[in-house]
Protein backbone atom coordinates (compact mmCIF):
# COMPACT_ATOMS: atom_id res chain seq x y z
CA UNK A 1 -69.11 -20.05 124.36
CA UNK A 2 -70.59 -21.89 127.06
CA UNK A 3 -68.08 -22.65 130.18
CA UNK A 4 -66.97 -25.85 130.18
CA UNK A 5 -67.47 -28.26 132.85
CA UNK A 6 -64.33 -29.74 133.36
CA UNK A 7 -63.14 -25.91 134.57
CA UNK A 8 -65.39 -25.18 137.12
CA UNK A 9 -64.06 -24.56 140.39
CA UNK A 10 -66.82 -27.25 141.63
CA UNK A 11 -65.53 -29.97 139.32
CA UNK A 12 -61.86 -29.72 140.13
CA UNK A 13 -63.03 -29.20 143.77
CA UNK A 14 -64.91 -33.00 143.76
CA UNK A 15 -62.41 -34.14 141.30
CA UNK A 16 -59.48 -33.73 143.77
CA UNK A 17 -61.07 -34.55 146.87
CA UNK A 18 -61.73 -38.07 144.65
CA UNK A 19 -58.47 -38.51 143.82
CA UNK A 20 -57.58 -37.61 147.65
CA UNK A 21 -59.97 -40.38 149.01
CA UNK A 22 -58.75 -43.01 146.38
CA UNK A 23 -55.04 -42.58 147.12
CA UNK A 24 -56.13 -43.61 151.06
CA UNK A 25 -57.31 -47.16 149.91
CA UNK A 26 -55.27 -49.45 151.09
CA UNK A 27 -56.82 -52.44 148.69
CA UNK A 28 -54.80 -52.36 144.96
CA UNK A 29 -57.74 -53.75 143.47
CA UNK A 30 -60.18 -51.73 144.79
CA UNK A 31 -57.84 -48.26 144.12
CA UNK A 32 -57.31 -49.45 140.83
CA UNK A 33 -61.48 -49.93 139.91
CA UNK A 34 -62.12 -46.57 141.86
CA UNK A 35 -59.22 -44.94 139.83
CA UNK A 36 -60.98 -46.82 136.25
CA UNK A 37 -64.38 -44.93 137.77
CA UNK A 38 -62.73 -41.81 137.99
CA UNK A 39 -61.18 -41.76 134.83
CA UNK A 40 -64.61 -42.54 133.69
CA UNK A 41 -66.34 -39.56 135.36
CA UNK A 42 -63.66 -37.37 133.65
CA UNK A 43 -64.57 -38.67 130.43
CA UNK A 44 -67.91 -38.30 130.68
CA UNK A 45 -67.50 -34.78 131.85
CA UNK A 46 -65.33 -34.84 128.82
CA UNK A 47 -68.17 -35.73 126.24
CA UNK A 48 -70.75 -33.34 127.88
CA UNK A 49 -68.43 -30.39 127.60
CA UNK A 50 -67.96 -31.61 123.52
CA UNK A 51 -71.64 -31.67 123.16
CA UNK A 52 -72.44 -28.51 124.43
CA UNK A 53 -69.74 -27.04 122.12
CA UNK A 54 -70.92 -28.70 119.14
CA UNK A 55 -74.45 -27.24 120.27
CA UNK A 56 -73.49 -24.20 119.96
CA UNK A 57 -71.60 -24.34 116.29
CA UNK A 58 -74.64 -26.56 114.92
CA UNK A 59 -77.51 -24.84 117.21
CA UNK A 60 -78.89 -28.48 117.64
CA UNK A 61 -78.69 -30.20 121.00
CA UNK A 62 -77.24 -33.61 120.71
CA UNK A 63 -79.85 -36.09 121.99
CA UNK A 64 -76.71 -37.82 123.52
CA UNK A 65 -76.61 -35.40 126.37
CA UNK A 66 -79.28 -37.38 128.52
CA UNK A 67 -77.66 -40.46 128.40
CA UNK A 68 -74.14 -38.85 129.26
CA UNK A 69 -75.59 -36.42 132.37
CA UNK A 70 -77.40 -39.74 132.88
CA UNK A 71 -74.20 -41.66 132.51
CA UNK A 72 -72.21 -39.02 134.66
CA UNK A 73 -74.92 -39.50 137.58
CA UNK A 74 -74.16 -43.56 137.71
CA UNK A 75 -70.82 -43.08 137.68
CA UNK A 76 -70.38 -40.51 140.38
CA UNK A 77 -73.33 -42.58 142.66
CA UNK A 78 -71.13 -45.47 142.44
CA UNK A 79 -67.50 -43.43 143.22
CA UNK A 80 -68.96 -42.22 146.35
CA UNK A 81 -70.88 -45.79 147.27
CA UNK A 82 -67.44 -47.32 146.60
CA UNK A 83 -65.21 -44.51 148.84
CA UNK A 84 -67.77 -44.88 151.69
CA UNK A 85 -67.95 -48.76 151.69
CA UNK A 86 -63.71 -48.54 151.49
CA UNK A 87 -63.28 -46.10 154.19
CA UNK A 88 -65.85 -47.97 156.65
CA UNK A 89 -63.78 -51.12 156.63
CA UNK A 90 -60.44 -49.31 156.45
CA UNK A 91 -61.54 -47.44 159.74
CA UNK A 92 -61.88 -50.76 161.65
């Protein structure tokens, strides 16, 4: 069985600090669409960690798993584009 994603240390590690830095924006609307990306990232965390168990029942890879590791990148590349953009005007 391959170790899922969603239970590494380093996941829950980024995934809290996230939810930390989200709960410190002061803007509804922008907490609410950097909550929506994080729920997101979880998901697609969420789909890789499916794949890779169906992989190993089926011994096929899915050819999915680019376009969700691809997926996961966009997601997390905006997140932390968002937080720093957020935090900048929230420390003036």
């Amino acid at each position: 069985m391959i170790p899922k994603i969603q239970n590494s240390q380093r996941f829950k590690d980024d995934y809290k600090n996230y939810q930390e830095r989200i709960i410190k924006i002061s803007e509804p609307t922008a907490q609410k669409e950097l909550i929506d990306l994080l729920v997101k990232l979880k998901e697609q965390v969420s789909y890789i960690d499916r794949s890779h168990d169906s992989m190993m029942i089926t011994g096929r890879i899915n050819s999915e798993v680019s376009d969700l590791r691809s997926n996961l990148i966009t997601i997390k590349k905006s997140l932390d584009q968002k937080l720093v953009h957020w935090e900048r005007i929230q420390a003036n």
